[in-house]
N, C-alpha and C. Protein backbone atom coordinates (compact mmCIF):
# COMPACT_ATOMS: atom_id res chain seq x y z
N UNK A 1 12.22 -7.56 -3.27
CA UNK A 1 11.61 -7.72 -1.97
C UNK A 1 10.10 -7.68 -2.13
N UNK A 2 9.31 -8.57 -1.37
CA UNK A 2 8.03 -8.16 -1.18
C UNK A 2 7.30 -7.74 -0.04
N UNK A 3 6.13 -6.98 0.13
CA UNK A 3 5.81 -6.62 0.92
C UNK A 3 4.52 -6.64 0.61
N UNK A 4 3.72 -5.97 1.82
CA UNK A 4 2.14 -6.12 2.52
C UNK A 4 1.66 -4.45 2.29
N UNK A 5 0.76 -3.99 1.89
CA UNK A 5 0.27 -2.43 2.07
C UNK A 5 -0.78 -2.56 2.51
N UNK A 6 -1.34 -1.64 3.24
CA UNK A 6 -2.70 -1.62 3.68
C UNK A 6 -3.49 -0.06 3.12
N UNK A 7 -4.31 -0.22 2.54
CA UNK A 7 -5.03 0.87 2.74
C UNK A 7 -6.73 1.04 2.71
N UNK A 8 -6.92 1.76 4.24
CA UNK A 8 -8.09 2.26 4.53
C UNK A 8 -8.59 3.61 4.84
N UNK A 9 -9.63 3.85 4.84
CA UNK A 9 -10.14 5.02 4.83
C UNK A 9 -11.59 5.72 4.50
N UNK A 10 -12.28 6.80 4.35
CA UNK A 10 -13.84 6.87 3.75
C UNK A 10 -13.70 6.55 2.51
N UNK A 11 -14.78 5.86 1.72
CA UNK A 11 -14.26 5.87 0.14
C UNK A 11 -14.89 7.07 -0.66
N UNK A 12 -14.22 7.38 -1.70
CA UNK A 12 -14.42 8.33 -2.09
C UNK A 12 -13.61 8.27 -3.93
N UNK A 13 -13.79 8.76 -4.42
CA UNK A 13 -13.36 8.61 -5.71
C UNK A 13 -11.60 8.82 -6.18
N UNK A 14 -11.12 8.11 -6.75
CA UNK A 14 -9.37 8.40 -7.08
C UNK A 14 -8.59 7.71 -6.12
N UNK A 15 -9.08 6.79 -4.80
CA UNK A 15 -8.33 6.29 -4.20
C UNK A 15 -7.33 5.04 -4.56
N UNK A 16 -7.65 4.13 -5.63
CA UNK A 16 -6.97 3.65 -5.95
C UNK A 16 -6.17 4.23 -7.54
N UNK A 17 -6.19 5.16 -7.51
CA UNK A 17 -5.87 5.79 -8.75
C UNK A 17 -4.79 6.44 -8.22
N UNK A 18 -4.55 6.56 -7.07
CA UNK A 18 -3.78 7.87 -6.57
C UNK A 18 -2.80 6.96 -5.98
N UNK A 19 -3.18 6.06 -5.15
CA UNK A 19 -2.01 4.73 -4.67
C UNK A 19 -1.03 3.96 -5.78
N UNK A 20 -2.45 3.61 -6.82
CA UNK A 20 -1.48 3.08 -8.04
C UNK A 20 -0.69 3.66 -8.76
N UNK A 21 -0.33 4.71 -9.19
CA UNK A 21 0.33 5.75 -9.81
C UNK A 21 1.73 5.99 -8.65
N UNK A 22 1.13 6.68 -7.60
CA UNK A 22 2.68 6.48 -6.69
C UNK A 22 3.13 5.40 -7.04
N UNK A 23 2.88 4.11 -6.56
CA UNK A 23 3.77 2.65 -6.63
C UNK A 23 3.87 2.43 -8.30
N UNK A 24 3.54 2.78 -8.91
CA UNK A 24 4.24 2.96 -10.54
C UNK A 24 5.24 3.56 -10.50
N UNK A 25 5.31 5.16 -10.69
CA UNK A 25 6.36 5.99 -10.33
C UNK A 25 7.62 5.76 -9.61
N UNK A 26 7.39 4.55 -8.02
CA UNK A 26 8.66 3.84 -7.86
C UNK A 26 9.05 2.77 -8.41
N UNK A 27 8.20 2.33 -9.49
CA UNK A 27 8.72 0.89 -10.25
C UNK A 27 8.33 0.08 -9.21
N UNK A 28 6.95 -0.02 -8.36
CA UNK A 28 6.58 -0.74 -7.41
C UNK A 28 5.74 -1.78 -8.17
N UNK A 29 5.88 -3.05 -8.38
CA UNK A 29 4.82 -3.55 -9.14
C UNK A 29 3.76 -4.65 -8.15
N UNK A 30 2.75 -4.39 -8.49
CA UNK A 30 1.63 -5.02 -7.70
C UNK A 30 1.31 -6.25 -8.50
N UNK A 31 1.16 -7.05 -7.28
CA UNK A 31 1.24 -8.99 -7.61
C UNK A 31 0.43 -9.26 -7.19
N UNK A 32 -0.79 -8.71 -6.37
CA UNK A 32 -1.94 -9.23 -5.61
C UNK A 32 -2.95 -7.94 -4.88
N UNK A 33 -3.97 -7.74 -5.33
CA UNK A 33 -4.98 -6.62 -4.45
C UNK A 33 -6.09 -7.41 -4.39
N UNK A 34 -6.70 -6.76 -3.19
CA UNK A 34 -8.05 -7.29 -2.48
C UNK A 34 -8.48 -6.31 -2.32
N UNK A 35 -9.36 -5.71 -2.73
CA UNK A 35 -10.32 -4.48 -2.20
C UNK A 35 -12.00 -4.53 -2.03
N UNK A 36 -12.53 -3.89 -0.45
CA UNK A 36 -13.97 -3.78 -0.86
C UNK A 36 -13.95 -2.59 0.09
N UNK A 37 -15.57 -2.73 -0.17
CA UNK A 37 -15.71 -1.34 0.61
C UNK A 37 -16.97 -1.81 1.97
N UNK A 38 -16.73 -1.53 2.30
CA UNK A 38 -17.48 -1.51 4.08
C UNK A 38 -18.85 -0.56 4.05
N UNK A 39 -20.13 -0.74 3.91
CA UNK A 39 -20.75 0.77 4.10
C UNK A 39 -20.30 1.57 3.30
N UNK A 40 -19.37 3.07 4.24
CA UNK A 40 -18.64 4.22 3.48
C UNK A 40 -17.24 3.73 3.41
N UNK A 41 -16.99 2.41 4.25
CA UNK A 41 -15.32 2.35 4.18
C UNK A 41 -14.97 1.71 3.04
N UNK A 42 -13.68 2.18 2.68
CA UNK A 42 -12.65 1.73 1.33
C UNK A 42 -11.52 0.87 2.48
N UNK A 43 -11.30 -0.91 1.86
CA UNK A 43 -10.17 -1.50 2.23
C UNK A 43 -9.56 -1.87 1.27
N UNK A 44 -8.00 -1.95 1.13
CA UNK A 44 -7.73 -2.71 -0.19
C UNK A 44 -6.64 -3.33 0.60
N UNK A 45 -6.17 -4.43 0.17
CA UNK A 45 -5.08 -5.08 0.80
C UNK A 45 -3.90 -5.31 -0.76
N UNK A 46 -2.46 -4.75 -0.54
CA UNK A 46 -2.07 -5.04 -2.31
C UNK A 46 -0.27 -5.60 -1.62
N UNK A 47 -0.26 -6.92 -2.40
CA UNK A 47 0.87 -7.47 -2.06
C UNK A 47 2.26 -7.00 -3.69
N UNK A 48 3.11 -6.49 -3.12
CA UNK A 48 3.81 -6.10 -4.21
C UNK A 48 5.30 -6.32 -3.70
N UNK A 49 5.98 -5.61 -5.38
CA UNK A 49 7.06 -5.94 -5.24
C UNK A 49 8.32 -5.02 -5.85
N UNK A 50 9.68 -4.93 -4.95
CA UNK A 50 10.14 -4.44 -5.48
C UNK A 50 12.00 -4.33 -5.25
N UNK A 51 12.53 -3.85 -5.99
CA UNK A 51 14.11 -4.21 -5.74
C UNK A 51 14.66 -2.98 -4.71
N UNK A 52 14.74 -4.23 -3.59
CA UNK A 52 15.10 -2.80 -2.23
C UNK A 52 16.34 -2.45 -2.70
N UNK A 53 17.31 -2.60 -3.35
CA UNK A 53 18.38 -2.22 -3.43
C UNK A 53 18.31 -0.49 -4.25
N UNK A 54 17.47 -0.29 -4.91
CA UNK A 54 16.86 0.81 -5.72
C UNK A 54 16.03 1.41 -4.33
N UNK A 55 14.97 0.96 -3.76
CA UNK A 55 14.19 1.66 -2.99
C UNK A 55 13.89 1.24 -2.21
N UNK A 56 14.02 1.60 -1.15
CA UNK A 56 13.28 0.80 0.58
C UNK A 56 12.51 1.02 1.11
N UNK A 57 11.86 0.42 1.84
CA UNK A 57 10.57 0.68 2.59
C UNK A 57 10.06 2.21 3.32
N UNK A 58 11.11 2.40 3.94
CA UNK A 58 10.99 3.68 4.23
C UNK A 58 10.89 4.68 3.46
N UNK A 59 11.99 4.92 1.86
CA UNK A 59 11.17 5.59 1.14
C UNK A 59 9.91 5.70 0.55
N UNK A 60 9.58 4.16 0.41
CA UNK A 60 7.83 3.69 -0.42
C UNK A 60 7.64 4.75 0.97
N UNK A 61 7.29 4.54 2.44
CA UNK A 61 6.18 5.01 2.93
C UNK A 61 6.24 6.68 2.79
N UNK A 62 7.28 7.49 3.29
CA UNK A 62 7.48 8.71 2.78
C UNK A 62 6.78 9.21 1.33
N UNK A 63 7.27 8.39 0.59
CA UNK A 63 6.03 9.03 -1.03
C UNK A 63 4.57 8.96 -0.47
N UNK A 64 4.25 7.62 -0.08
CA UNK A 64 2.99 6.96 0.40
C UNK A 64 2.46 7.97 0.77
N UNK A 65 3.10 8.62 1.80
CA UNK A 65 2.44 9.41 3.12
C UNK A 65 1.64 10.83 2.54
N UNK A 66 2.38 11.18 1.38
CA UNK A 66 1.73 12.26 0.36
C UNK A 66 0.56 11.92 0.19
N UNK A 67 0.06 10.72 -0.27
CA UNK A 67 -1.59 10.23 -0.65
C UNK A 67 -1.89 9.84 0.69
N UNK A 68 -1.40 9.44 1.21
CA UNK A 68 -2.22 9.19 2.66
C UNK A 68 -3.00 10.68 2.74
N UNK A 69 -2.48 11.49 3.15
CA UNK A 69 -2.62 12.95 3.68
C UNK A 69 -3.37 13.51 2.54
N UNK A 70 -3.56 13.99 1.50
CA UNK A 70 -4.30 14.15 0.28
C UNK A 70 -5.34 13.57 0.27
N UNK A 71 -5.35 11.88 0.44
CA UNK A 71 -6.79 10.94 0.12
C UNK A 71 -7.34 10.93 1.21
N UNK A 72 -7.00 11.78 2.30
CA UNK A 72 -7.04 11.51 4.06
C UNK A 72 -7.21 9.71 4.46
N UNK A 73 -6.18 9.08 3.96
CA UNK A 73 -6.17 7.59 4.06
C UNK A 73 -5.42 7.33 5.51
N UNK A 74 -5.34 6.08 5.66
CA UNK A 74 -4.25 5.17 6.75
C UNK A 74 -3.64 4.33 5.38
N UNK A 75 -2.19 4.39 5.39
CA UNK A 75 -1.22 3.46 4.30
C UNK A 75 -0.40 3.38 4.95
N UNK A 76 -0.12 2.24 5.24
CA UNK A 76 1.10 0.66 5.91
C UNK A 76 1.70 0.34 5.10
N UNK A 77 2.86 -0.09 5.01
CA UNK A 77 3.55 -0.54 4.37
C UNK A 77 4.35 -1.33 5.07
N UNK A 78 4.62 -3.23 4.89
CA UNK A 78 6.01 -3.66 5.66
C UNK A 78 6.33 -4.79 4.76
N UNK A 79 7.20 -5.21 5.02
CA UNK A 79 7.28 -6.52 4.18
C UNK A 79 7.29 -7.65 4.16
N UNK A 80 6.76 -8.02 3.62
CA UNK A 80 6.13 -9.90 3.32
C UNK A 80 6.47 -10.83 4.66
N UNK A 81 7.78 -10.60 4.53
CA UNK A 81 8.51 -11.65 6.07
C UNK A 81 8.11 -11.43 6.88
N UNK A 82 8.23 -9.88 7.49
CA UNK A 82 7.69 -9.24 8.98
C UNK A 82 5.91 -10.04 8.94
N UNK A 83 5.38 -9.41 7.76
CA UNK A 83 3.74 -9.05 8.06
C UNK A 83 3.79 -11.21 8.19
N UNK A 84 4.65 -11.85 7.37
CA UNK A 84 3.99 -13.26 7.69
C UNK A 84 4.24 -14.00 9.08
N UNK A 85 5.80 -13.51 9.35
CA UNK A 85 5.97 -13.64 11.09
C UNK A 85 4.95 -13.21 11.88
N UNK A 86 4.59 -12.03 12.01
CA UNK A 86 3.26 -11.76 12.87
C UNK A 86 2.38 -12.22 13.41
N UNK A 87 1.62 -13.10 11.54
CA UNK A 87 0.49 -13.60 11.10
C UNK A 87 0.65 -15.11 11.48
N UNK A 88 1.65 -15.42 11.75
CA UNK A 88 1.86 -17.17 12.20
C UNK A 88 2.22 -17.35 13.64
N UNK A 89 2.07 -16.29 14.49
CA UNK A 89 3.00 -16.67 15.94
C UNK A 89 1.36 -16.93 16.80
């Protein structure tokens, strides 16, 4: 399955260190990131991928939500279909 992540927040050091390592740990593999920073803001946009049958969205965001809360981030997570339906109506 693929999906869309979002993450924003103040930037600050380890933020993508701390996202990438979770989505390792689920065998999440990343196929596409965009990141800059705003001023003080950190955006990264990372299109990835992974076998829902092993892990689903709802678990990715539950781990997620650990670094959210730690990096004091905002992390989205949905997948590819939903976020491209959205993006085309």
């Amino acid at each position: 399955m693929f999906a869309i992540m979002t993450v924003t927040g103040a930037d600050h050091t380890g933020i993508i260190a701390a996202v990438t390592t979770t989505l390792a740990e689920q065998e999440i593999n990343i196929l596409d990131v965009s990141q800059t920073i705003m001023d003080e803001w950190f955006t990264m946009i990372l299109r990835v991928e992974f076998d829902e049958h092993a892990t689903d969205i709802s678990t990715i965001q539950k781990r997620i939500l650990e670094v959210e809360q730690a990096q004091g981030l905002i992390i989205r997570i949905q997948s590819e279909a939903l976020f491209t339906a959205v993006n085309e109506i």
